[in-house]
Protein backbone atom coordinates (compact mmCIF):
# COMPACT_ATOMS: atom_id res chain seq x y z
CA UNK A 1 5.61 -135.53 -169.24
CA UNK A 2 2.29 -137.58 -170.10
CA UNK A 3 0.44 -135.16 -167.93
CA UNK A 4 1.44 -132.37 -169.82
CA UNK A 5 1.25 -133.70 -173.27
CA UNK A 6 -2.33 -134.90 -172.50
CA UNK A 7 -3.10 -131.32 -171.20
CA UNK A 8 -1.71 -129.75 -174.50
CA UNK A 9 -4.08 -132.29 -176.81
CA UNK A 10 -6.97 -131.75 -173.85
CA UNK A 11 -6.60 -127.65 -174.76
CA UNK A 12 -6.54 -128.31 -178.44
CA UNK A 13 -9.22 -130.12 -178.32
CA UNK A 14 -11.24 -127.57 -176.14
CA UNK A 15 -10.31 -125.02 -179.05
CA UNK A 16 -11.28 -127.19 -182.13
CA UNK A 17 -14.93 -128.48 -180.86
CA UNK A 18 -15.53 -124.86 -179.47
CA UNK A 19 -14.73 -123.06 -183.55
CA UNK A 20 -16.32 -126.18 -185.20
CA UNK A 21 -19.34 -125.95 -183.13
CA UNK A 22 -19.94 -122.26 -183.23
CA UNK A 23 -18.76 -121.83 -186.81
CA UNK A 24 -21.46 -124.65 -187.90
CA UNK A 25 -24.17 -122.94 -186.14
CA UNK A 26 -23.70 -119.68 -186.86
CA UNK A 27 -23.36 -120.84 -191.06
CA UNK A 28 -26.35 -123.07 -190.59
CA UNK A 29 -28.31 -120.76 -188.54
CA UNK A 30 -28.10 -118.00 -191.26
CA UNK A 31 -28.75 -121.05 -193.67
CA UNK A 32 -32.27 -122.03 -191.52
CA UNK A 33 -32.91 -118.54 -191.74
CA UNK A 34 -32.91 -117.40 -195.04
CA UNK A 35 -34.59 -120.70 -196.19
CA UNK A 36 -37.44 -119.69 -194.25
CA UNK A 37 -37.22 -115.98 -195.29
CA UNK A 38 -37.87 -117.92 -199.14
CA UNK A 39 -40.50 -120.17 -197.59
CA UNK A 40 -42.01 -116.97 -196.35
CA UNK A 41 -42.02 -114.50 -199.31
CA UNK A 42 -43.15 -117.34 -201.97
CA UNK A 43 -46.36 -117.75 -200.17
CA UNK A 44 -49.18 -115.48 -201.92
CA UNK A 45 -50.40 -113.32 -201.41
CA UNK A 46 -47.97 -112.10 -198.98
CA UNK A 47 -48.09 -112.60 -194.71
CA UNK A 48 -46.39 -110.55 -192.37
CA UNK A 49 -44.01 -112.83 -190.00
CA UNK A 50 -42.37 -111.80 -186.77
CA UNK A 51 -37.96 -111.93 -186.56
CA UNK A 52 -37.68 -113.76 -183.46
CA UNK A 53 -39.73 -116.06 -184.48
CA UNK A 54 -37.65 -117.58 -187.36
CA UNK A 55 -34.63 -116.38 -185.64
CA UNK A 56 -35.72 -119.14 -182.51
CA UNK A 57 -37.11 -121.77 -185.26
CA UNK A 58 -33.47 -121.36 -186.97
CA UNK A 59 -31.84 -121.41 -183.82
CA UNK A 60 -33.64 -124.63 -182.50
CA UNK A 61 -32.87 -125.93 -185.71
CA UNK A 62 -29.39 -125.29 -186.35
CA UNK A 63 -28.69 -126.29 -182.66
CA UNK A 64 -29.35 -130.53 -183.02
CA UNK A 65 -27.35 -130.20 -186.48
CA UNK A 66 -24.63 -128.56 -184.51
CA UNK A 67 -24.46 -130.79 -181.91
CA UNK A 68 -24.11 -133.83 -184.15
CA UNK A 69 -21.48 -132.39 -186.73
CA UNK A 70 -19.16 -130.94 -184.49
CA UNK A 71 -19.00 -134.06 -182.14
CA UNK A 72 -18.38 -136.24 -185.10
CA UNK A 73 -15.48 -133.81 -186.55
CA UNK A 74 -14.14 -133.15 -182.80
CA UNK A 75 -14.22 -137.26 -182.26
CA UNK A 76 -12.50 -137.54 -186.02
CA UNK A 77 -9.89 -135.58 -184.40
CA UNK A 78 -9.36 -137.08 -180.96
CA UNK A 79 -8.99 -140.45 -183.30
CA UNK A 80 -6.29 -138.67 -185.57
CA UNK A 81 -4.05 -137.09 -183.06
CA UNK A 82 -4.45 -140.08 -181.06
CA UNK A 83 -5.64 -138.35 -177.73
CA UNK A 84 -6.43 -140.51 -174.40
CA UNK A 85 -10.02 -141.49 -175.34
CA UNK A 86 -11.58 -141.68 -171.90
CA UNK A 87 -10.17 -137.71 -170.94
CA UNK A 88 -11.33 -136.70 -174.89
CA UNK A 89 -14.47 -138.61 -174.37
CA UNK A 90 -15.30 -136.77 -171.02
CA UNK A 91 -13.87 -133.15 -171.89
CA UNK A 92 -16.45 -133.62 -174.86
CA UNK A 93 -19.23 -134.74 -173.01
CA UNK A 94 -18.93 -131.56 -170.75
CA UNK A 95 -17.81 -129.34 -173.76
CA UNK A 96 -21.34 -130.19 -175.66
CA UNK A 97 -23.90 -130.69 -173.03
CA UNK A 98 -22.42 -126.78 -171.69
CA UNK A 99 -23.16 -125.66 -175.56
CA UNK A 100 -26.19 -127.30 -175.93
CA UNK A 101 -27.70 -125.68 -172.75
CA UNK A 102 -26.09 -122.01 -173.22
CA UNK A 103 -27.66 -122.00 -176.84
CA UNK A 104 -31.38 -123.01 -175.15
CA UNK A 105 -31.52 -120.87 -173.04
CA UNK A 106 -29.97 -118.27 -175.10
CA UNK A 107 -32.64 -119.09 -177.67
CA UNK A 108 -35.44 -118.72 -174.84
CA UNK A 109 -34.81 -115.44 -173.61
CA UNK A 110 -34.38 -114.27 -177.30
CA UNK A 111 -38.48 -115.37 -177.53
CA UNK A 112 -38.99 -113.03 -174.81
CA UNK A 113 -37.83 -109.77 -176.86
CA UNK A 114 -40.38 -107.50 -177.88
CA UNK A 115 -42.26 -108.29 -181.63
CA UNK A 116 -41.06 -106.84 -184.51
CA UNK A 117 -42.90 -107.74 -187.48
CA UNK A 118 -41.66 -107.68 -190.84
CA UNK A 119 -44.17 -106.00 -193.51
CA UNK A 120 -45.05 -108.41 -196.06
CA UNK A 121 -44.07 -106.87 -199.74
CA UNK A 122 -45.04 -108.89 -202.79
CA UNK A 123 -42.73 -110.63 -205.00
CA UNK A 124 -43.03 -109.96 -208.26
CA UNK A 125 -45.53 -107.43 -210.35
CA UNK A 126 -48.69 -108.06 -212.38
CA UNK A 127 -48.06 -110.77 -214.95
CA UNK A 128 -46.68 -113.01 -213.00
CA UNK A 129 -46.15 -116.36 -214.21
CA UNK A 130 -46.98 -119.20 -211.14
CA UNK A 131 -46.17 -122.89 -212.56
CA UNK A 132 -47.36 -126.03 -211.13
CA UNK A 133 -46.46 -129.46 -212.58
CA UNK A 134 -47.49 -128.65 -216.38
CA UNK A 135 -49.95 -125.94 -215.46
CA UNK A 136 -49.57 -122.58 -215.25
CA UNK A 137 -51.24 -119.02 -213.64
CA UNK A 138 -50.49 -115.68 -215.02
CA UNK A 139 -51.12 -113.31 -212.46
CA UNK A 140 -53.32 -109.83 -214.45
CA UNK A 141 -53.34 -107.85 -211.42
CA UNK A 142 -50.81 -107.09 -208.38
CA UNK A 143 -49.43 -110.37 -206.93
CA UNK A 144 -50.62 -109.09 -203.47
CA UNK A 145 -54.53 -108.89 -204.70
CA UNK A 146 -56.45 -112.56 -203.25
CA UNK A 147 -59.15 -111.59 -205.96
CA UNK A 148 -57.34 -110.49 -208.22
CA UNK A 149 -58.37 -111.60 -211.90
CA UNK A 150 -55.79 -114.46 -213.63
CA UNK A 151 -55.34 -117.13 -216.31
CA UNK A 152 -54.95 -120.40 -216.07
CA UNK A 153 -53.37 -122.79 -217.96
CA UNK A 154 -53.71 -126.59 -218.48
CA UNK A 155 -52.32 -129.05 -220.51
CA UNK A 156 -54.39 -129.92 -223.63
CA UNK A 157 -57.43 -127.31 -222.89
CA UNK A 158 -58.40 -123.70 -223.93
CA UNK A 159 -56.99 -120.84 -221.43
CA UNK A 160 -59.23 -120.02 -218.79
CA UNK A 161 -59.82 -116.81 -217.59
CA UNK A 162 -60.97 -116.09 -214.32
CA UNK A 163 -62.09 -112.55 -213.09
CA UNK A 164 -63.28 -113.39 -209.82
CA UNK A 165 -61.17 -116.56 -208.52
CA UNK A 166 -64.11 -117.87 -206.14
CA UNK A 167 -63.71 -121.46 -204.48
CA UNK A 168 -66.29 -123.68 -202.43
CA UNK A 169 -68.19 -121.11 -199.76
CA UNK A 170 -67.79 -118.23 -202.25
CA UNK A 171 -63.37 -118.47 -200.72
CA UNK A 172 -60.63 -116.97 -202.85
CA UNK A 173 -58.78 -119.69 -205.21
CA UNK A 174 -55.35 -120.13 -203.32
CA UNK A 175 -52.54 -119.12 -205.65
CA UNK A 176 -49.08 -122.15 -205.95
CA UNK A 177 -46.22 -120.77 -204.22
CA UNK A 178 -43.87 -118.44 -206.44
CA UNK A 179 -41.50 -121.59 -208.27
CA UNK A 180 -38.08 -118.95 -206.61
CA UNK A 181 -35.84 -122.20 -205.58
CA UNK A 182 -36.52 -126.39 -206.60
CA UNK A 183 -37.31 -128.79 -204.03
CA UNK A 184 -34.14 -130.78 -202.41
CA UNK A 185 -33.19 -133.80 -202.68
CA UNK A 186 -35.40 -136.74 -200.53
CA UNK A 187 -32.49 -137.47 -198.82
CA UNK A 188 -31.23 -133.95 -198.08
CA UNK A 189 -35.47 -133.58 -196.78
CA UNK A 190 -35.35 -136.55 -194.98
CA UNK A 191 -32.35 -135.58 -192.83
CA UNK A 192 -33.85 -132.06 -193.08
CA UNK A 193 -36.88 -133.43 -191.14
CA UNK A 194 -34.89 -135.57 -188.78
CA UNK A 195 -33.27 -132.61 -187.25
CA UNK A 196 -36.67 -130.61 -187.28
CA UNK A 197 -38.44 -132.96 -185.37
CA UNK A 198 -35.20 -133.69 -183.10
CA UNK A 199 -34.87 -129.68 -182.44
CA UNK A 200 -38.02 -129.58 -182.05
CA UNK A 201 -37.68 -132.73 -179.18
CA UNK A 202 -35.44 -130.38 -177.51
CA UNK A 203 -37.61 -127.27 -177.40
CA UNK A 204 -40.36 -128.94 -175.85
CA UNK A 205 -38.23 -130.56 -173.01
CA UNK A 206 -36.96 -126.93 -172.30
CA UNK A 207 -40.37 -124.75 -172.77
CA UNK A 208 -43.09 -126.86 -172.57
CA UNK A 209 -45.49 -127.30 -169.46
CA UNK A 210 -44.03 -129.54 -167.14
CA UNK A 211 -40.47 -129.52 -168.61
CA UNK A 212 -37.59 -127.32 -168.08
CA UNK A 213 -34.15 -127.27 -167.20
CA UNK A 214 -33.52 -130.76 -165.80
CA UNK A 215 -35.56 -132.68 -167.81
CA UNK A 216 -33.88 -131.06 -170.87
CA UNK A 217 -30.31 -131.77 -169.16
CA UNK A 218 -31.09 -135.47 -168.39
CA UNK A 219 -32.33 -135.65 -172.35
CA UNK A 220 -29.10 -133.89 -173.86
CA UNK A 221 -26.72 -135.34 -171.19
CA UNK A 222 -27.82 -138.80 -172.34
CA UNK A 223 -27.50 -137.92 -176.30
CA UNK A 224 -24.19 -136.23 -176.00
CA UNK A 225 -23.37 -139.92 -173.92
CA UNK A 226 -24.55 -141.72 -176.34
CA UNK A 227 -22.96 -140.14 -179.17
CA UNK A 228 -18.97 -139.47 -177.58
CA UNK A 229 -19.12 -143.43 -176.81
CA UNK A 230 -19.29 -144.04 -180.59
CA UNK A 231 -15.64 -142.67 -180.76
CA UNK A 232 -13.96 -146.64 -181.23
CA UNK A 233 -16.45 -146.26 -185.06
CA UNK A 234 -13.36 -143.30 -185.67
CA UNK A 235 -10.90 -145.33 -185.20
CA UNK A 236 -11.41 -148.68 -186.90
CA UNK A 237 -8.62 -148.13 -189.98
CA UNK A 238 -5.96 -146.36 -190.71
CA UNK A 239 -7.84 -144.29 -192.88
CA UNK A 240 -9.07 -141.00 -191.31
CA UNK A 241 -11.67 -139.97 -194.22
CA UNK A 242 -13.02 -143.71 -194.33
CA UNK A 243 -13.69 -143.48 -190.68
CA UNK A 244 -14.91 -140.21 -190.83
CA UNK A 245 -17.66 -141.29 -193.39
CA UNK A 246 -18.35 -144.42 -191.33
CA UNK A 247 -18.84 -142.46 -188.20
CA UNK A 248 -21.50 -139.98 -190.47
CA UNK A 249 -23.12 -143.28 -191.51
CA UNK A 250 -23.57 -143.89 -187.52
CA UNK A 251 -24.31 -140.84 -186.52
CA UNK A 252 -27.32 -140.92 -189.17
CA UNK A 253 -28.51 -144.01 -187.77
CA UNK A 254 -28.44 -142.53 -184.19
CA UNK A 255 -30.69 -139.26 -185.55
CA UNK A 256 -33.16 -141.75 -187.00
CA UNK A 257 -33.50 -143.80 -184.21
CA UNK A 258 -33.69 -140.55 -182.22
CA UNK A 259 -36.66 -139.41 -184.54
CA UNK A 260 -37.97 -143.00 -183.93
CA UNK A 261 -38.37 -142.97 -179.91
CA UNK A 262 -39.48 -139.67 -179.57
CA UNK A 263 -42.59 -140.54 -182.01
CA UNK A 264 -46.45 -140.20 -180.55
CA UNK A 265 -46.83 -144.11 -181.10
CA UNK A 266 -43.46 -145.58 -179.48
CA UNK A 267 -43.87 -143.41 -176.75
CA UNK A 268 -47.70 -144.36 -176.27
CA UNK A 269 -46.69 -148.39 -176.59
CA UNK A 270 -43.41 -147.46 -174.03
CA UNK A 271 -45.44 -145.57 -170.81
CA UNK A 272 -48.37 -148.87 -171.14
CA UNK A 273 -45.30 -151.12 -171.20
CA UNK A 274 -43.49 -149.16 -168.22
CA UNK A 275 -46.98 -148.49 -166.46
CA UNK A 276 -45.74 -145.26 -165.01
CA UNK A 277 -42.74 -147.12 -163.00
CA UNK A 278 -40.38 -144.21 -164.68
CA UNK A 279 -41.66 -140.59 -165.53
CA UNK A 280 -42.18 -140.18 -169.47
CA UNK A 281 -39.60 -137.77 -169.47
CA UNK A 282 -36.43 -140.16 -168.39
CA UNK A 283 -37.58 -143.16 -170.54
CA UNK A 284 -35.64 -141.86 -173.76
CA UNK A 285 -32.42 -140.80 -171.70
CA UNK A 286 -32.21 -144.15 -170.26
CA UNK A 287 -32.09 -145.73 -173.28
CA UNK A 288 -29.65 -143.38 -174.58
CA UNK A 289 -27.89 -144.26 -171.42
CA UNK A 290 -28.40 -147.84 -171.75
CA UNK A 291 -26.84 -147.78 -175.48
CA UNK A 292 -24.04 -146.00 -174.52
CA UNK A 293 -23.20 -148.22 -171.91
CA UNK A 294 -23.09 -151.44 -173.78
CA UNK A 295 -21.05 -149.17 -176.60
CA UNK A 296 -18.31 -148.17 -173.71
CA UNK A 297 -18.53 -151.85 -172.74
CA UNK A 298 -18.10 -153.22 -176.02
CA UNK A 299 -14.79 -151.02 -176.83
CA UNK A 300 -13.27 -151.58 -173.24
CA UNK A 301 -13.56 -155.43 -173.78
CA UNK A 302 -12.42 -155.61 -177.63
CA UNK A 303 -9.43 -152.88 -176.65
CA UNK A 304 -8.47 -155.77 -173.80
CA UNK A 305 -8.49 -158.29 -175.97
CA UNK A 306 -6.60 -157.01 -178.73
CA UNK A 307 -3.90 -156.24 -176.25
CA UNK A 308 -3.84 -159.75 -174.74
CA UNK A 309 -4.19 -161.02 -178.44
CA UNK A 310 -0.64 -158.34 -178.60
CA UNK A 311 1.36 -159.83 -175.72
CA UNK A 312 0.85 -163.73 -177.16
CA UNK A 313 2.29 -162.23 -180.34
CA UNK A 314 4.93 -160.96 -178.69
């Protein structure tokens, strides 16, 4: 009867990180995508740029962002249906480190597709209006012309008009981007630049020289470790929502501190302090290990006292 019932929540919990994952990185995948599509077209005068290209960057991207989100919802709800958290624990350590290594290589073989460039068309028509802080550029000629003739604009002085926009070494004047979307939040960038560099982390241990499969496994592996022991954070109350926010607060600690060790300097200070006794590429697993350890020891000794703390009550 347990068996079964475990089997049933086991299954449903197969089914609910398997939607949540793909459904968050297929939404921010297009997301990634687009925003770089704007990143691309407000640059002027216009550059060609290749599909697969921002369709691996977006990919690579979208994949870390993934992989935290959908273990913190699919942990939520191991915490709220109260499911066995050793087999929910395992089933989503399998569940994500399988995802996270069909999406790389997925992603690498898509990098191997032939080029297809996409032609660079101007946004916008002669008088165009470019603002920057207070000042301000009004485009005379086509948008896609580096010489072409403006007028500038500044705070507190005549207008300047410039036929020939010539820089230092007789270079073109670069033009502001076009002002098509505001700048984010520093707190949506920050996190935005977390998961860059942590996608980025990942790409490297999968592409680069020296790398491939198994160092990217052992890096992943340890993460995903790492991240399903923090499942006692979603169930400290009796408040699902509370503990869901808590266990985004966490997770956000465990990106930054991700950022943090994979960082030129700490891992520079870490080999001299190792001196080579463990390859560079294990150090940062084996801390995630490490954590995760002390985590899963932490819950299993607080769970057996609370229930020893239970039986004197009783």
């Amino acid at each position: 009867m347990l068996v079964s019932i475990l089997m049933k929540n086991i299954a449903r919990l197969v089914l609910f990180f398997t939607l949540s994952f793909a459904g968050i990185f297929v939404f921010t995948a297009t997301i990634r995508f687009l925003h770089m599509r704007i990143d691309v077209i407000r640059v002027l005068p216009p550059q060609n740029s290749r599909v697969e290209t921002e369709l691996l960057a977006a990919a690579r991207w979208a994949l870390s962002l993934s992989l935290y989100s959908s273990l913190l919802l699919s942990l939520s709800y191991t915490a709220r249906r109260r499911i066995f958290a050793p087999a929910a624990m395992l089933c989503l350590f399998i569940l994500a480190s399988a995802a996270s290594l069909g999406i790389t290589i997925g992603a690498g073989r898509l990098s191997r597709l032939s080029s297809s460039v996409i032609p660079a068309r101007p946004l916008g028509n002669p008088g165009l209006i470019l603002t920057q802080a207070d000042n301000a550029m009004v485009l005379i000629q086509n948008p896609a012309e580096e010489w072409g003739s403006r007028v500038v604009s500044i705070p507190g002085q005549p207008l300047i008009y410039q036929e020939v926009p010539r820089g230092p070494d007789n270079q073109p004047i670069s033009l502001p981007p076009i002002p098509f979307r505001t700048d984010a939040a520093w707190v949506f960038q920050s996190i935005d630049i977390d998961f860059s560099l942590a996608s980025g982390q990942l790409g490297r241990r999968f592409d680069s020289p020296g790398s491939g499969i198994i160092p990217f496994m052992a890096y992943i592996c340890a993460l995903v470790f790492l991240l399903v022991s923090l499942r006692f954070v979603l169930g400290l109350s009796k408040w699902p929502l509370a503990n869901l926010f808590l266990g985004a607060l966490v997770f956000r600690g465990i990106l930054s501190l991700e950022t943090f060790l994979i960082t030129p300097e700490f891992q520079e200070i870490l080999n001299n302090f190792l001196e080579d006794l463990i390859p560079p590429s294990y150090t940062i697993p084996l801390i995630f290990v490490f954590l995760g350890f002390f985590v899963c020891l932490y819950t299993v000794l607080s769970y057996l006292v609370r229930r020893k703390e239970l039986k004197e009550t009783l």
